[in-house]
N, C-alpha and C. Protein backbone atom coordinates (compact mmCIF):
# COMPACT_ATOMS: atom_id res chain seq x y z
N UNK A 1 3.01 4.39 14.74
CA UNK A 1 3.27 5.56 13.94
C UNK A 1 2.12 5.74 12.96
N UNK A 2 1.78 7.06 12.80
CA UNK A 2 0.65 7.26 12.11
C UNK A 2 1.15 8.37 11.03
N UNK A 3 1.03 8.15 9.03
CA UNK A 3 1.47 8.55 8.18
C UNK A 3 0.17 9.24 7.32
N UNK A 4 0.13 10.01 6.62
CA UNK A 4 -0.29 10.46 5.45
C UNK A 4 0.14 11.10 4.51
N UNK A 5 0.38 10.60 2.90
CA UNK A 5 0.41 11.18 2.05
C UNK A 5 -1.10 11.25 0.95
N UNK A 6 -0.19 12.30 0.25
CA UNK A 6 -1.45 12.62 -0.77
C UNK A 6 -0.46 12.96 -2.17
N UNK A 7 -1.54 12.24 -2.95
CA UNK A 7 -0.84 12.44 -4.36
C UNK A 7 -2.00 12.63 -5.25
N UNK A 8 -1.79 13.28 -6.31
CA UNK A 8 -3.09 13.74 -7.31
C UNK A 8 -2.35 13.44 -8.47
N UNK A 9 -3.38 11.96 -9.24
CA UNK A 9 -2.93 11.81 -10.26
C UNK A 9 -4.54 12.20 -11.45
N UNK A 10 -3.88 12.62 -12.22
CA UNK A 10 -4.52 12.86 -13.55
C UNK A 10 -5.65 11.32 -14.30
N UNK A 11 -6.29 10.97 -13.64
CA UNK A 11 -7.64 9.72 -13.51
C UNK A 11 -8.75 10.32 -13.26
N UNK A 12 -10.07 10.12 -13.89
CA UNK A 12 -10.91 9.99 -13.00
C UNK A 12 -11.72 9.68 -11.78
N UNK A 13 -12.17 9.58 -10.98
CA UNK A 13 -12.18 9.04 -9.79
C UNK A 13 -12.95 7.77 -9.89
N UNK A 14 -14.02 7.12 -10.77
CA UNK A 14 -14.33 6.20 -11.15
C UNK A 14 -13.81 5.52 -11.42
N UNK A 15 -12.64 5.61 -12.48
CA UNK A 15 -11.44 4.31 -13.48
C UNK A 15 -10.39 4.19 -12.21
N UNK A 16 -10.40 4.85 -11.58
CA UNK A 16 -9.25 4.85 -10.43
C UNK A 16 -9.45 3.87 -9.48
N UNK A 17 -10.54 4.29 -9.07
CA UNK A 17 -11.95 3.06 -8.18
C UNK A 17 -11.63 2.21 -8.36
N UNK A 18 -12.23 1.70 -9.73
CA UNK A 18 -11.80 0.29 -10.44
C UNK A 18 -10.74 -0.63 -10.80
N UNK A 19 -9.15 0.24 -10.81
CA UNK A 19 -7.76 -0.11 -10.92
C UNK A 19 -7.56 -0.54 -9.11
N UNK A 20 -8.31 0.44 -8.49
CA UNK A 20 -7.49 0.20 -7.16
C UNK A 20 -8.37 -1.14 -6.58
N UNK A 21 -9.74 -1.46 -7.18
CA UNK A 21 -10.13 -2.88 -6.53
C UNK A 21 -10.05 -4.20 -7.36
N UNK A 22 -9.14 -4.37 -8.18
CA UNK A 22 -8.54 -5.05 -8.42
C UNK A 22 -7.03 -5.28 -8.15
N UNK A 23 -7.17 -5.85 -6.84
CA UNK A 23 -5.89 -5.92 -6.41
C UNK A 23 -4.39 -6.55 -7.05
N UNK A 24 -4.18 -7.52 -7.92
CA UNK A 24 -3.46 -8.24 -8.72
C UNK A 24 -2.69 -6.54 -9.39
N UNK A 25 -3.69 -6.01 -9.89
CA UNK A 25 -3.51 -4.98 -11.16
C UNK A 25 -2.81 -3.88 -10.22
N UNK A 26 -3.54 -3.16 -9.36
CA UNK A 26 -2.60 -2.06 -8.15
C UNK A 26 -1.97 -2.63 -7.76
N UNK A 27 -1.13 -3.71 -7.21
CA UNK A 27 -0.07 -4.25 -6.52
C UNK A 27 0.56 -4.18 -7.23
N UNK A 28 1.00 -4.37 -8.59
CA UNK A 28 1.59 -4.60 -10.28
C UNK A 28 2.38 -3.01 -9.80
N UNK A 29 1.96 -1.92 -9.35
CA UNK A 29 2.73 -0.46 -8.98
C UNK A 29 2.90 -0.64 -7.37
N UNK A 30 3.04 -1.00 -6.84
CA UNK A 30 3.28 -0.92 -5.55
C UNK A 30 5.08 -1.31 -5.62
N UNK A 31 6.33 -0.76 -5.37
CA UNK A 31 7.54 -0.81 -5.40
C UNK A 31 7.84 -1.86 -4.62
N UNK A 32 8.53 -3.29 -5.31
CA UNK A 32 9.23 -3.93 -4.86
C UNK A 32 7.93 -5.05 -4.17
N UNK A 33 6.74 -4.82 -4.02
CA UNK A 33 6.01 -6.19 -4.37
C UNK A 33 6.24 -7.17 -5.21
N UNK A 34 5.82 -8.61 -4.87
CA UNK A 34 6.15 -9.56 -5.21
C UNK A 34 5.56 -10.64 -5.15
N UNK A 35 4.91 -11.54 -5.66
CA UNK A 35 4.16 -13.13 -5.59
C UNK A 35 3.32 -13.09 -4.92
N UNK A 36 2.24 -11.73 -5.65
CA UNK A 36 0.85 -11.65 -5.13
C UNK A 36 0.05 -12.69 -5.42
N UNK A 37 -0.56 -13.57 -4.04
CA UNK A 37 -1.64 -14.57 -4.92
C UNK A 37 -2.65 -14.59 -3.86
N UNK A 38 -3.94 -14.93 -4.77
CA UNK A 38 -5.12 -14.67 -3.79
C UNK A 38 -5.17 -16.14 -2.55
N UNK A 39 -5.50 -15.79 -1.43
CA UNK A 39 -5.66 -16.69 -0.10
C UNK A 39 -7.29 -16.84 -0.08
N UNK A 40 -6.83 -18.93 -0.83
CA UNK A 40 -8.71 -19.47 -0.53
C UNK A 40 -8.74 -19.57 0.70
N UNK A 41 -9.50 -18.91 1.69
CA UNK A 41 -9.42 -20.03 3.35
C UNK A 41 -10.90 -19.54 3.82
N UNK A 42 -11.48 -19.42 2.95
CA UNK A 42 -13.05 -18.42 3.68
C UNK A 42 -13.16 -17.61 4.45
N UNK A 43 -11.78 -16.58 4.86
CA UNK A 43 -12.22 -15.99 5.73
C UNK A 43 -12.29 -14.26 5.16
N UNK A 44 -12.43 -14.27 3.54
CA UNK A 44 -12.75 -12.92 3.24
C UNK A 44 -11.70 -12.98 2.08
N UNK A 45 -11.55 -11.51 1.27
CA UNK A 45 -10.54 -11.17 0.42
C UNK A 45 -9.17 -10.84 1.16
N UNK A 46 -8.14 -11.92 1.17
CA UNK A 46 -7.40 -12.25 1.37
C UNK A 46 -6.20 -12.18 0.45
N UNK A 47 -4.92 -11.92 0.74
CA UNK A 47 -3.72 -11.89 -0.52
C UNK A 47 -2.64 -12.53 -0.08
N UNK A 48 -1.95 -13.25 0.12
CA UNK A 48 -0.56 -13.07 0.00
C UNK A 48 0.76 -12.89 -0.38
N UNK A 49 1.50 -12.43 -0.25
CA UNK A 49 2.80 -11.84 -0.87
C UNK A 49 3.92 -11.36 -0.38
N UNK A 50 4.69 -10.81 -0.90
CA UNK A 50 6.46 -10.56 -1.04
C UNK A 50 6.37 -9.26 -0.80
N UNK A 51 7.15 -8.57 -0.28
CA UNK A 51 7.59 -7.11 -0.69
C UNK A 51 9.46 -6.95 0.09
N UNK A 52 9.73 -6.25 -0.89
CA UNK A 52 11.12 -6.06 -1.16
C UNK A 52 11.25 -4.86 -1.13
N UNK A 53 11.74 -4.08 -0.19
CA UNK A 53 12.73 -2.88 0.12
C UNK A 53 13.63 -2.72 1.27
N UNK A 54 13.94 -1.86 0.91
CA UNK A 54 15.43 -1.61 1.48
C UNK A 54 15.11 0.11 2.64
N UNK A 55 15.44 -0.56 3.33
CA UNK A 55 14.76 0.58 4.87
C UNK A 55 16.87 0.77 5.44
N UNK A 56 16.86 2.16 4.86
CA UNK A 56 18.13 2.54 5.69
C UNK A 56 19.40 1.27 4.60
N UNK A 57 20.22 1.52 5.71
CA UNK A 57 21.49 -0.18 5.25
C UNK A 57 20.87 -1.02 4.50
N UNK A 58 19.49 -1.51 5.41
CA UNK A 58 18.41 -2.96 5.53
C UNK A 58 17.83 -3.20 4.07
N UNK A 59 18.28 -4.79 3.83
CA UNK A 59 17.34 -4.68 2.46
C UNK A 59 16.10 -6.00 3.59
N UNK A 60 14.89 -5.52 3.18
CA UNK A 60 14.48 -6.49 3.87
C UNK A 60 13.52 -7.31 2.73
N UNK A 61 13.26 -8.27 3.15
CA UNK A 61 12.18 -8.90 2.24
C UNK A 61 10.83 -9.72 3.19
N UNK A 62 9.98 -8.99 3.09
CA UNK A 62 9.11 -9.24 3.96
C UNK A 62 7.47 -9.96 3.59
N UNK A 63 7.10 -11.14 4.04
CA UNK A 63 6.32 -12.02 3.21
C UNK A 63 4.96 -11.89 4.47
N UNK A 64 3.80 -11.87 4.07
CA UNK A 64 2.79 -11.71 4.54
C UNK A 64 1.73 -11.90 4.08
N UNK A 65 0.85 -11.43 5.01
CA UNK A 65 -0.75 -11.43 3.70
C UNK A 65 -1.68 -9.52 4.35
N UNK A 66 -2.24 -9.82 3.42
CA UNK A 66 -3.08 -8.76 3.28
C UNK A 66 -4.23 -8.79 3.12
N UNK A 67 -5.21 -7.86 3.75
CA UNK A 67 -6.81 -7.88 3.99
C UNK A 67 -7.32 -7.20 3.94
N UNK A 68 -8.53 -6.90 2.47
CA UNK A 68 -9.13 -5.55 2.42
C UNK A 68 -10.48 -5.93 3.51
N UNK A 69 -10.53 -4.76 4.26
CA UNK A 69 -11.26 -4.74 5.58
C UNK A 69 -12.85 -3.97 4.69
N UNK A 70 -12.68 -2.96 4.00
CA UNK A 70 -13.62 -2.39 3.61
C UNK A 70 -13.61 -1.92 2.02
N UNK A 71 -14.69 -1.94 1.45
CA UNK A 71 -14.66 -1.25 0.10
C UNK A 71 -15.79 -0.67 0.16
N UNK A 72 -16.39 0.61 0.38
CA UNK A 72 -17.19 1.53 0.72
C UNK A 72 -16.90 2.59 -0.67
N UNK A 73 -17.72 2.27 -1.83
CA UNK A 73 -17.50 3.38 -3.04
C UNK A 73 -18.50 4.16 -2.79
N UNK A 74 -19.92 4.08 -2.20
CA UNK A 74 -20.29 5.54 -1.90
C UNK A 74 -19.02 6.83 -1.26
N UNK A 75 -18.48 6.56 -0.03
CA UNK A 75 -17.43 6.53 0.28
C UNK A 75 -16.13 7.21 -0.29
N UNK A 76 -15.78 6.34 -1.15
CA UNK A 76 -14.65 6.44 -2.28
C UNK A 76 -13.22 5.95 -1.34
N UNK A 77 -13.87 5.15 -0.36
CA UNK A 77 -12.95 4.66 0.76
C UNK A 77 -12.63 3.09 0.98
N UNK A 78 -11.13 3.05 1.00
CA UNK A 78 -10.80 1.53 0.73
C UNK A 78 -10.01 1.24 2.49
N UNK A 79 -9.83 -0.14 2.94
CA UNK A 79 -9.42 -0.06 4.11
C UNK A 79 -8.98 -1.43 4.10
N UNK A 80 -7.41 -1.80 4.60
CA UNK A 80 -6.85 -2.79 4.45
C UNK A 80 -5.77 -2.96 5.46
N UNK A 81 -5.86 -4.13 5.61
CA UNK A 81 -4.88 -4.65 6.68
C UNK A 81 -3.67 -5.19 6.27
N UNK A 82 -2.87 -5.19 6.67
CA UNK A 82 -1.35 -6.30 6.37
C UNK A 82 -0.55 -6.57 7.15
N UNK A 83 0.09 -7.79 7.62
CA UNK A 83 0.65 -8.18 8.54
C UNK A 83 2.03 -8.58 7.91
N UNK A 84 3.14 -8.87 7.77
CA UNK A 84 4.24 -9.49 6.78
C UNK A 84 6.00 -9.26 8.03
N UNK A 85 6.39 -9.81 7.75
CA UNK A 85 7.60 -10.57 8.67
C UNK A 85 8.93 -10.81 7.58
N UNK A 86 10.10 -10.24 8.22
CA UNK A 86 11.16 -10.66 7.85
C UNK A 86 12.07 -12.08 8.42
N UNK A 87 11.91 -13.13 8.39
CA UNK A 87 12.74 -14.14 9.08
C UNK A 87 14.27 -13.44 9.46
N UNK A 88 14.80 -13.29 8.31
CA UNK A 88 16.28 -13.49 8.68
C UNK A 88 16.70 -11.63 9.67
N UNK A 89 16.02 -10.71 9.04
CA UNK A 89 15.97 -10.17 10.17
C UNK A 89 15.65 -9.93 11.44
N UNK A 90 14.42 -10.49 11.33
CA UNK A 90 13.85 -11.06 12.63
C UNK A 90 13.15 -9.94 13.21
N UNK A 91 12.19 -9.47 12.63
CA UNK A 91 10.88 -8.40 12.54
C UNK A 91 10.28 -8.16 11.46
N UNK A 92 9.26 -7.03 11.76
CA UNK A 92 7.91 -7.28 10.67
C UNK A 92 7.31 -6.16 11.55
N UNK A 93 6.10 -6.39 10.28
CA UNK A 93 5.32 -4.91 10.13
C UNK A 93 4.22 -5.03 10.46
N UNK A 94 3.07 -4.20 11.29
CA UNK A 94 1.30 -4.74 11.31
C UNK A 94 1.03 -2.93 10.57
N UNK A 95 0.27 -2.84 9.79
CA UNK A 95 -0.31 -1.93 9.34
C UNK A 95 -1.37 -1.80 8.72
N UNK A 96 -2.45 -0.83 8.96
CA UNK A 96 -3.55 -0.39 8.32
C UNK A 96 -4.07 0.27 7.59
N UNK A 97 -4.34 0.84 6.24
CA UNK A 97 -4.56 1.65 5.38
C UNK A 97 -5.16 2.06 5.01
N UNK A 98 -6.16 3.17 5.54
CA UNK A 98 -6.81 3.67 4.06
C UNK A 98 -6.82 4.85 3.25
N UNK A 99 -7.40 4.17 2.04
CA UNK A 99 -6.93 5.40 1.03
C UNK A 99 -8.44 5.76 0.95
N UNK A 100 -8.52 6.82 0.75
CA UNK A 100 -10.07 8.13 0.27
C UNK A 100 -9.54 8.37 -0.85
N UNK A 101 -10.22 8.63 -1.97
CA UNK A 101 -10.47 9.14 -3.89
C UNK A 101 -11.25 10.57 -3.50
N UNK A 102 -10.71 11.50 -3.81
CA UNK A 102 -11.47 12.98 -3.87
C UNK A 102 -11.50 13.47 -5.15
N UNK A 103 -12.08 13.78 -5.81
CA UNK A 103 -12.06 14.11 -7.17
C UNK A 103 -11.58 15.75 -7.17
N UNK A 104 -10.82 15.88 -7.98
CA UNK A 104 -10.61 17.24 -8.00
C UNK A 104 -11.15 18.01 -9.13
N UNK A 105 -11.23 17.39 -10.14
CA UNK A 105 -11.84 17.93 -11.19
C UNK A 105 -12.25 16.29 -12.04
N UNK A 106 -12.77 16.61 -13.15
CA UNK A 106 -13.48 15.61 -13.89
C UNK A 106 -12.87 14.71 -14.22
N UNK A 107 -11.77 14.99 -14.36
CA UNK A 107 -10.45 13.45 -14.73
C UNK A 107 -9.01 13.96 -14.12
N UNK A 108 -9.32 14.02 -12.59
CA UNK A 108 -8.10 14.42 -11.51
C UNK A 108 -9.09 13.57 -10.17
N UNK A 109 -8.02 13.22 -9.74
CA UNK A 109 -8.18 12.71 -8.45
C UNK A 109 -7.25 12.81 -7.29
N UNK A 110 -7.63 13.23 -6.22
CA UNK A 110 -6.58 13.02 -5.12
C UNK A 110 -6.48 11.83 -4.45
N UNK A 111 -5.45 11.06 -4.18
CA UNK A 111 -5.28 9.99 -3.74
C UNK A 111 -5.11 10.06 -1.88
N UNK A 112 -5.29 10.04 -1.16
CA UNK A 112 -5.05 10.21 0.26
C UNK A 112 -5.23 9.03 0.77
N UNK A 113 -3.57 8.59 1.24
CA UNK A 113 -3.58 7.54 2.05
C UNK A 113 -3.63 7.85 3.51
N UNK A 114 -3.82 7.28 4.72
CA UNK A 114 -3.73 7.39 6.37
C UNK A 114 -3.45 5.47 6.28
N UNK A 115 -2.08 5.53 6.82
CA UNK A 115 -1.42 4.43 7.65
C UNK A 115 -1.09 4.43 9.01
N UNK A 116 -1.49 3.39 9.50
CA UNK A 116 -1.13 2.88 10.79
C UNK A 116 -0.19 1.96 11.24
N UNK A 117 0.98 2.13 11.34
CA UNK A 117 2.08 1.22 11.10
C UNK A 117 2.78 0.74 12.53
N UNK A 118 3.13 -0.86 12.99
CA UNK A 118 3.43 -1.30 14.37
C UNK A 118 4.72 -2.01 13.67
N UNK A 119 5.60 -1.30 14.16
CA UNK A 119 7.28 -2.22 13.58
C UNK A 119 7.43 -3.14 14.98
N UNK A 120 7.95 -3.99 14.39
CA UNK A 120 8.16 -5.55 15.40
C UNK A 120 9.44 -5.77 15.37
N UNK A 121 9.91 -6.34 16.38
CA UNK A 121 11.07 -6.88 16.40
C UNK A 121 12.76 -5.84 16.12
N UNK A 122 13.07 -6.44 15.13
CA UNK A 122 14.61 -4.87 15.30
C UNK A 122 13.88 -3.90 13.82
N UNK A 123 13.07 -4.14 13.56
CA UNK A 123 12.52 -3.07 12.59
C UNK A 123 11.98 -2.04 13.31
N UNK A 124 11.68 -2.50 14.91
CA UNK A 124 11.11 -1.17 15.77
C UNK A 124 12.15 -0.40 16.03
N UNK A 125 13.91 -0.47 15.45
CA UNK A 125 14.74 0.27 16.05
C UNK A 125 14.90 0.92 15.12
N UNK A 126 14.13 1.24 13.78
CA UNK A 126 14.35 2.60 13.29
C UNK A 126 13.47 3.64 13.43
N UNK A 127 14.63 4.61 13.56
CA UNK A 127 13.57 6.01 13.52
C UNK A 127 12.20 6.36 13.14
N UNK A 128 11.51 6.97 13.26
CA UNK A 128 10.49 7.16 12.60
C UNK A 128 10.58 8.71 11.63
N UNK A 129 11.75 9.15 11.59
CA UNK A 129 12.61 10.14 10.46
C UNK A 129 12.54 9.48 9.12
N UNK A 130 13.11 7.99 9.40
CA UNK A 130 13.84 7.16 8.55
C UNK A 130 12.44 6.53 7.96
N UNK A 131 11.46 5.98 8.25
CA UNK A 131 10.19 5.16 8.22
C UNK A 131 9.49 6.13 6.93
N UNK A 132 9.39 7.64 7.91
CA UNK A 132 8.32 8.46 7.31
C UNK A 132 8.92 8.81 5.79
N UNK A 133 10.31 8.86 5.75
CA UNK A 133 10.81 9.18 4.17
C UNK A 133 10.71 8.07 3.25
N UNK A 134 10.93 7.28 3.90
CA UNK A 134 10.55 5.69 2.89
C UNK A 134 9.29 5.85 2.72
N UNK A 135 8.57 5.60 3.44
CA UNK A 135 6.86 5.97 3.27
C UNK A 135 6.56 6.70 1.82
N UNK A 136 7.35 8.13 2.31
CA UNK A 136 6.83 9.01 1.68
C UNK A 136 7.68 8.84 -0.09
N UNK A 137 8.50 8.29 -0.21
CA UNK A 137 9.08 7.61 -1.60
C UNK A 137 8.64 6.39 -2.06
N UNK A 138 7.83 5.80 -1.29
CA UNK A 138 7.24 4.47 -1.59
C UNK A 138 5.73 4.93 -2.35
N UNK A 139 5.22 5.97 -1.90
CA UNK A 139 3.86 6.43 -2.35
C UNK A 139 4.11 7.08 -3.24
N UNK A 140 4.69 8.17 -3.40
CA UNK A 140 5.22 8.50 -4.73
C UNK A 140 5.56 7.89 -5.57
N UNK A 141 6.70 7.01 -5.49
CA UNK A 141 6.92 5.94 -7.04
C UNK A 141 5.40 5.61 -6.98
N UNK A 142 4.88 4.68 -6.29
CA UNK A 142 3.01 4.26 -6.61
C UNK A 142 2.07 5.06 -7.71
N UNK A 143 2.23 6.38 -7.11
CA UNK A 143 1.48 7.28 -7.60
C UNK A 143 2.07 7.28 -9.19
N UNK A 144 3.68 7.35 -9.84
CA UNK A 144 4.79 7.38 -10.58
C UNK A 144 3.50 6.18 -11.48
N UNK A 145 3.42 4.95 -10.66
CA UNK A 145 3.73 4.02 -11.51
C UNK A 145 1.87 4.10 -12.19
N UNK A 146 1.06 4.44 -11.24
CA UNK A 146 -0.31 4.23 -11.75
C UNK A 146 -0.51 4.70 -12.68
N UNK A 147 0.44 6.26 -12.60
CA UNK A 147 -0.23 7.19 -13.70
C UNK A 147 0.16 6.76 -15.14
N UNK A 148 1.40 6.19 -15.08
CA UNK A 148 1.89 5.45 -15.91
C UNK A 148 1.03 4.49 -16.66
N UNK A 149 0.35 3.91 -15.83
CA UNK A 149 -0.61 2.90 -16.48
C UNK A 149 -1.89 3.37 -17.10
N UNK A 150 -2.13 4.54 -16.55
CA UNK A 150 -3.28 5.27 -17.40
C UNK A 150 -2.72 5.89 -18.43
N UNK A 151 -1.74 6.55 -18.78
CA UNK A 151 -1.13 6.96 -20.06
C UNK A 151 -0.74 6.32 -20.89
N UNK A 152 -0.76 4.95 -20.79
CA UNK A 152 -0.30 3.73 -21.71
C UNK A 152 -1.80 2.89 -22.19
């Protein structure tokens, strides 16, 4: 399944840059993340962690790691991998992300994510009705929570 939203928060596209590559600090707004910690193993910028939501009935809690593939600021283009698994449900997620920074004006930015998302196991038995609205409320609170952090 292939997603895009777009959200325009009130940032510059520079300070935005900088919040979003520090990963510890953007994960801090990501809904229902959890026990982000960086992965020593040499094989690159590496994360692992928790995330907690609730898809439909399903509360799932899904533990994985994550991999920024690219940070291209000529660009204004970030690109990341994540793999993460529910045991007790018994599926999991492979997805790819990237977000583009478009400036809209001098301290506005558009945020544009493109995901690539592979549901595994009985997480492949929901809709993709059901997927794309979570998606699309999961990026929004995000967007909710960043701007938040620039107004504070």
């Amino acid at each position: 399944m292939k997603f895009e939203q777009r959200c325009r928060l009130a940032v510059a596209r520079d300070r935005l840059w900088d919040f979003l590559m520090n990963v510890p600090d953007m994960a801090g707004c990501v809904p229902g993340a959890e026990r982000l910690a960086v992965k020593h193993d040499g094989t690159g910028e590496q994360y692992t962690g928790q995330l907690r939501v609730k898809v439909g009935p399903i509360g799932l809690r899904l533990q994985g790691v994550m991999t920024v593939q690219e940070k291209n600021r000529p660009a204004w283009r970030i690109v990341s991998q994540a793999e993460a698994r529910d045991r007790r449900v018994g599926g999991g997620v492979f997805l790819t992300v990237c977000m583009t920074l478009d400036e809209t004006e001098t301290d506005a930015t558009e945020l544009r994510i493109v995901s690539e998302v592979r549901l595994m196991g009985k997480l492949g038995e929901f809709g993709q009705a059901v997927i794309r609205r979570k998606a699309d409320r999961l990026v929004a609170e995000f967007a909710r929570n960043v701007a938040a952090r620039f107004e504070s």
